[in-house]
PDB file of N, CA and C in Angstrom:
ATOM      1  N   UNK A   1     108.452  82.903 143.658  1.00  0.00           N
ATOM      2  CA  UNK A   1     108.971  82.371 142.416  1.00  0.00           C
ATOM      3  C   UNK A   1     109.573  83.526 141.622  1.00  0.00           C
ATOM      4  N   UNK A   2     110.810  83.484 141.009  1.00  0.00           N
ATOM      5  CA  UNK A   2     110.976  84.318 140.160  1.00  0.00           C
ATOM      6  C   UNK A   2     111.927  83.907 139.267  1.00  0.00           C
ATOM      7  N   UNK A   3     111.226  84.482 137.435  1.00  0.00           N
ATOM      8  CA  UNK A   3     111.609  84.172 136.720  1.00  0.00           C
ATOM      9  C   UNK A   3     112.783  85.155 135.877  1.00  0.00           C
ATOM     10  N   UNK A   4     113.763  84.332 135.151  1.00  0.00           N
ATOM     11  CA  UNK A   4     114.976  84.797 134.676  1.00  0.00           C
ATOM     12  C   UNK A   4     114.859  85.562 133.385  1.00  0.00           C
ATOM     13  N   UNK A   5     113.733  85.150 132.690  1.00  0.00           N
ATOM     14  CA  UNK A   5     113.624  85.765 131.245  1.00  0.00           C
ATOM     15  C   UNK A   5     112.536  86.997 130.938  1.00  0.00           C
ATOM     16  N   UNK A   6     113.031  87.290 129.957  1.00  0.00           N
ATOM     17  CA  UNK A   6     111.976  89.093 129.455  1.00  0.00           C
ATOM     18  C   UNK A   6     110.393  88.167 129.013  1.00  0.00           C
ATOM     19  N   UNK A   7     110.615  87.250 128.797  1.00  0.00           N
ATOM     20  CA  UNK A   7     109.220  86.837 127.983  1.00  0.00           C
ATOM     21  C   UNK A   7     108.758  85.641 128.759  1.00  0.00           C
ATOM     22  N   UNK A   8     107.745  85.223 129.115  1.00  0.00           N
ATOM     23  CA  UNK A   8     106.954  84.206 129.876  1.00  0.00           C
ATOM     24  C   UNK A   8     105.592  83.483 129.260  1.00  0.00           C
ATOM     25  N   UNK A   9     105.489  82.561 128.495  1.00  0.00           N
ATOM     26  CA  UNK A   9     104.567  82.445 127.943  1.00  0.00           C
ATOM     27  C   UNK A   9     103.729  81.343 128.631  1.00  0.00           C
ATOM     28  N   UNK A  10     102.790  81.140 129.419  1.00  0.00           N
ATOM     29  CA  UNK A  10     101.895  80.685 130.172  1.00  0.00           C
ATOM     30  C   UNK A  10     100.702  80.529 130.068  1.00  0.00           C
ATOM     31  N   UNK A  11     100.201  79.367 130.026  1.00  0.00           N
ATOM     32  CA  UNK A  11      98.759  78.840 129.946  1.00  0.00           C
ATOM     33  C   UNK A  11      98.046  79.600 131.260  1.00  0.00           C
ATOM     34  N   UNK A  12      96.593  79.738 131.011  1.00  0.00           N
ATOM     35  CA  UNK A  12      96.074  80.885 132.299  1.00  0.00           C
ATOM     36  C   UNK A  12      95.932  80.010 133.630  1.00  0.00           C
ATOM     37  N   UNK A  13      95.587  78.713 133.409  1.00  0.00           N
ATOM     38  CA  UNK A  13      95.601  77.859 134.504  1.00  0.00           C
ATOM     39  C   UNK A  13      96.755  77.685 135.169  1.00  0.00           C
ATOM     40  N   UNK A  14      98.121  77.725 134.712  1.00  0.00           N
ATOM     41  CA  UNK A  14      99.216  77.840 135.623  1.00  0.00           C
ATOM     42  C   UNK A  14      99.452  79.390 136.110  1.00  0.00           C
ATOM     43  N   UNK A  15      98.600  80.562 135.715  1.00  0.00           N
ATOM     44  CA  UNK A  15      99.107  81.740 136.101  1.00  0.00           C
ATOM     45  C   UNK A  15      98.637  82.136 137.828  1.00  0.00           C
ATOM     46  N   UNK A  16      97.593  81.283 138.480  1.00  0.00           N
ATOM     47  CA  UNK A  16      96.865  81.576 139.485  1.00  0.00           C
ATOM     48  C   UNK A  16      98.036  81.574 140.345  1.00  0.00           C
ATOM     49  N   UNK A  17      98.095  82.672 141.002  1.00  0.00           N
ATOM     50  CA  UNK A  17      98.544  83.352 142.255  1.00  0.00           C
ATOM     51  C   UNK A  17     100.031  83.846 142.047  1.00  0.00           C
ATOM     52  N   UNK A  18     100.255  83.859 140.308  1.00  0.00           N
ATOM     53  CA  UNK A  18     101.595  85.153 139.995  1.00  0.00           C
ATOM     54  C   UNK A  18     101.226  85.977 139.594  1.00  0.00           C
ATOM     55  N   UNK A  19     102.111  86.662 139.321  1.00  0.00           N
ATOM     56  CA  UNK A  19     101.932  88.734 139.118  1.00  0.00           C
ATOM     57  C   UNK A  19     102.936  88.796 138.034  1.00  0.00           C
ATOM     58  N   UNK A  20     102.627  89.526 137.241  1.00  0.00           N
ATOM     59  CA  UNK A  20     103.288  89.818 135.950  1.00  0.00           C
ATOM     60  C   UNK A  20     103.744  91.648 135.644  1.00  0.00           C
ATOM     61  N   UNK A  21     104.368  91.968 135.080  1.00  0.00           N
ATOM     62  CA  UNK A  21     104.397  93.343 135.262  1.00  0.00           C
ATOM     63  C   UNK A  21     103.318  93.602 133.848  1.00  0.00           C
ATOM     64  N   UNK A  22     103.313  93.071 132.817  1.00  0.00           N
ATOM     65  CA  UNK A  22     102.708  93.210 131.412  1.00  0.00           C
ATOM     66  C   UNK A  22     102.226  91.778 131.416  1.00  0.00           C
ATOM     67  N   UNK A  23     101.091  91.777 130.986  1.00  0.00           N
ATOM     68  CA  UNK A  23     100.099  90.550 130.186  1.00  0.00           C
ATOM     69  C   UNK A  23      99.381  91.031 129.265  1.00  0.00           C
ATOM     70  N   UNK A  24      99.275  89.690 128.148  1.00  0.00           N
ATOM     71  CA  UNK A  24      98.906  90.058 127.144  1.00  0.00           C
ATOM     72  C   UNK A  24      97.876  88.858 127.164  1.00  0.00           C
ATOM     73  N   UNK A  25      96.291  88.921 126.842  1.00  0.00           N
ATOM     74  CA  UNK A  25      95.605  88.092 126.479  1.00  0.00           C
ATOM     75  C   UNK A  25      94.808  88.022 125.351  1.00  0.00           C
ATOM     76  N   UNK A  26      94.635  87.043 125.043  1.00  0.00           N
ATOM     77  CA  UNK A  26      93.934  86.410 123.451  1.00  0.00           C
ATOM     78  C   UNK A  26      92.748  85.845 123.633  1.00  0.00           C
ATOM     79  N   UNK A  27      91.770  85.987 123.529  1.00  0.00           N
ATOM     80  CA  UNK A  27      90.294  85.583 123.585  1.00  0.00           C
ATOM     81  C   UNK A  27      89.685  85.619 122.222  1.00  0.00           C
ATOM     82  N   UNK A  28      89.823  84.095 121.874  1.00  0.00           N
ATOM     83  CA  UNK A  28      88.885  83.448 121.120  1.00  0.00           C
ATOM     84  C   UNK A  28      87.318  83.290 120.971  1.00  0.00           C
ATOM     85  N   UNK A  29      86.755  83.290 122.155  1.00  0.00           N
ATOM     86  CA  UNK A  29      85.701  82.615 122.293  1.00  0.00           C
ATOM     87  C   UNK A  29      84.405  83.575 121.957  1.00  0.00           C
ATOM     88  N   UNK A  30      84.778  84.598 121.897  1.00  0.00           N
ATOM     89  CA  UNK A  30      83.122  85.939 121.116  1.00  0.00           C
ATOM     90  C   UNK A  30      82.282  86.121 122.075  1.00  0.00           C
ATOM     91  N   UNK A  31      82.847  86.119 123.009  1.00  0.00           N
ATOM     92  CA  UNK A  31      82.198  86.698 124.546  1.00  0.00           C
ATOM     93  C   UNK A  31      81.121  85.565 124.878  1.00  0.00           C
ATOM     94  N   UNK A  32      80.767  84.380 124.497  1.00  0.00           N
ATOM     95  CA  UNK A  32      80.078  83.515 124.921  1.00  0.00           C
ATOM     96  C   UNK A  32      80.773  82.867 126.245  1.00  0.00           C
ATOM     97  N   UNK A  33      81.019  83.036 127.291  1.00  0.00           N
ATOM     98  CA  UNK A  33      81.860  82.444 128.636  1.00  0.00           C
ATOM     99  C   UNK A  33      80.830  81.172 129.440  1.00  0.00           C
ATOM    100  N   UNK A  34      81.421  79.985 129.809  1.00  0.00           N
ATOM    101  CA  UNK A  34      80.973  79.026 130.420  1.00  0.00           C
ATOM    102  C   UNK A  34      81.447  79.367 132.143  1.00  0.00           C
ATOM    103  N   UNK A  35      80.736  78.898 132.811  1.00  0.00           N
ATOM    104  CA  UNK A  35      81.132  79.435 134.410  1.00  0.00           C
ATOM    105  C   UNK A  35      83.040  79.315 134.644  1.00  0.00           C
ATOM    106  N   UNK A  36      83.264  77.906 134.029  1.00  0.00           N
ATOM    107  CA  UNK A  36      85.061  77.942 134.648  1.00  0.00           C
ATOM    108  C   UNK A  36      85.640  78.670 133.173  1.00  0.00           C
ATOM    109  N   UNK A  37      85.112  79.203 132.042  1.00  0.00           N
ATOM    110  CA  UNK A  37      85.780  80.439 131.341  1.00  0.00           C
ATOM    111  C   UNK A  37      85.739  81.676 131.666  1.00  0.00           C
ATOM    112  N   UNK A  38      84.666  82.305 132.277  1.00  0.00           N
ATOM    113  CA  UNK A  38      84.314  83.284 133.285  1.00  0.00           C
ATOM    114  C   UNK A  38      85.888  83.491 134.029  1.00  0.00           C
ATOM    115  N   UNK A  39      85.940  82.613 135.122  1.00  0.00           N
ATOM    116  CA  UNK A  39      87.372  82.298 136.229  1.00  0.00           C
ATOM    117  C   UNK A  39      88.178  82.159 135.740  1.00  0.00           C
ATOM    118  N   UNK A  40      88.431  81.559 134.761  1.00  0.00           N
ATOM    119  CA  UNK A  40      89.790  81.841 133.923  1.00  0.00           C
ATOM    120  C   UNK A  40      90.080  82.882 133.374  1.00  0.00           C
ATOM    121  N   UNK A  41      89.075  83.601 132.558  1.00  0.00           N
ATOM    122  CA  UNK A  41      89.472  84.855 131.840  1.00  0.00           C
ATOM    123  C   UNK A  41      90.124  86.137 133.307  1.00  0.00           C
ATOM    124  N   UNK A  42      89.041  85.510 134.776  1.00  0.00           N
ATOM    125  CA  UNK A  42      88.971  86.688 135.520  1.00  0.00           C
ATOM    126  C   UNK A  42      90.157  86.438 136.056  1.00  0.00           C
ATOM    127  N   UNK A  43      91.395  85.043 136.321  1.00  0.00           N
ATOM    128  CA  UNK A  43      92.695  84.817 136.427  1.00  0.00           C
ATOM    129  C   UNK A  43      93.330  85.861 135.540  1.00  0.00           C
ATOM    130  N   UNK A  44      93.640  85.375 134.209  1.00  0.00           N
ATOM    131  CA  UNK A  44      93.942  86.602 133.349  1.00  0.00           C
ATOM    132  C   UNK A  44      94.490  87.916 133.266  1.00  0.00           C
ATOM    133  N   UNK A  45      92.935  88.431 133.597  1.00  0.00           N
ATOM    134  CA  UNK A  45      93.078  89.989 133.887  1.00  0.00           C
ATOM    135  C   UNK A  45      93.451  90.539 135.133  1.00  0.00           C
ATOM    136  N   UNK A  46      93.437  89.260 136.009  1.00  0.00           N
ATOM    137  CA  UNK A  46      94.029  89.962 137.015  1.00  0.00           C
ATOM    138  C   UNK A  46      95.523  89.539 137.351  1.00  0.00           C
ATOM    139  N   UNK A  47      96.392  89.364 136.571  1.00  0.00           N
ATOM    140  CA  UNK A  47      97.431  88.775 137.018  1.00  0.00           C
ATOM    141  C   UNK A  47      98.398  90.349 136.399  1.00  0.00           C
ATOM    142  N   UNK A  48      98.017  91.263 135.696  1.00  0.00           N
ATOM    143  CA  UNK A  48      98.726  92.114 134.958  1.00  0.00           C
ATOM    144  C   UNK A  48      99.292  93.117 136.732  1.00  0.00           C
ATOM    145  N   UNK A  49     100.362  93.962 136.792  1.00  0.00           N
ATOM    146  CA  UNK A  49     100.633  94.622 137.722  1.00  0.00           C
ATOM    147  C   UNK A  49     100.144  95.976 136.810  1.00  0.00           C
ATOM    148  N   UNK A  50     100.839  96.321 135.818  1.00  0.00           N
ATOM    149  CA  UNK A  50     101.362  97.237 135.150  1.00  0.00           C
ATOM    150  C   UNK A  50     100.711  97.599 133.985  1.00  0.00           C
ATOM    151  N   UNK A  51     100.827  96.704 132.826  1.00  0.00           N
ATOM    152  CA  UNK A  51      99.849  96.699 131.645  1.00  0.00           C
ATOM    153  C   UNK A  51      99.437  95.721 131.110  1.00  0.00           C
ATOM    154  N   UNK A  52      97.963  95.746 130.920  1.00  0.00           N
ATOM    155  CA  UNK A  52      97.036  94.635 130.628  1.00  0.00           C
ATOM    156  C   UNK A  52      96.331  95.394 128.773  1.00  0.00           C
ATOM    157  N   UNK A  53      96.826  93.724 127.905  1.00  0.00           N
ATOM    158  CA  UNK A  53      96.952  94.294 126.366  1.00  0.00           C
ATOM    159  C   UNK A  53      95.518  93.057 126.480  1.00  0.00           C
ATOM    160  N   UNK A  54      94.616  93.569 125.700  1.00  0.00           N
ATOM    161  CA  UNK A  54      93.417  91.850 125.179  1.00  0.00           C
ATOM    162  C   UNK A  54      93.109  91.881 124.124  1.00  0.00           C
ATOM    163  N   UNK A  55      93.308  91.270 123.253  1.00  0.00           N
ATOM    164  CA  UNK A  55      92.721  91.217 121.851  1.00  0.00           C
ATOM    165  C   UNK A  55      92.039  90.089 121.960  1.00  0.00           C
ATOM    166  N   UNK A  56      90.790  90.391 121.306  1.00  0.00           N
ATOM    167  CA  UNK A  56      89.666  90.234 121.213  1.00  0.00           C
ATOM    168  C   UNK A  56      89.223  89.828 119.645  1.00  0.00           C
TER     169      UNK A  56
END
């Protein structure tokens, strides 16, 4: 798949099995994680190639 634009804004559930050069994630939740928030957050962080930003 490859996309045409500088900016990609994506829900984490559609990010499973792309690669990004920069991701940026937002975590709401105050470190309390449920088992499928766990897997999602760990989608997330791993989708960055290059640089991974998280605010917290």
């Amino acid at each position: 798949m490859r996309f045409n634009k500088k900016l990609v804004v994506i829900p984490v559930y559609m990010a499973k099995g792309l690669e990004f050069d920069s991701v940026i994630v937002i975590n709401k939740i105050n470190n309390s994680f449920t088992k499928s928030d766990k897997y999602l957050m760990y989608v997330a962080l791993t989708r960055a190639q290059h640089k991974l930003i998280i605010y917290n």
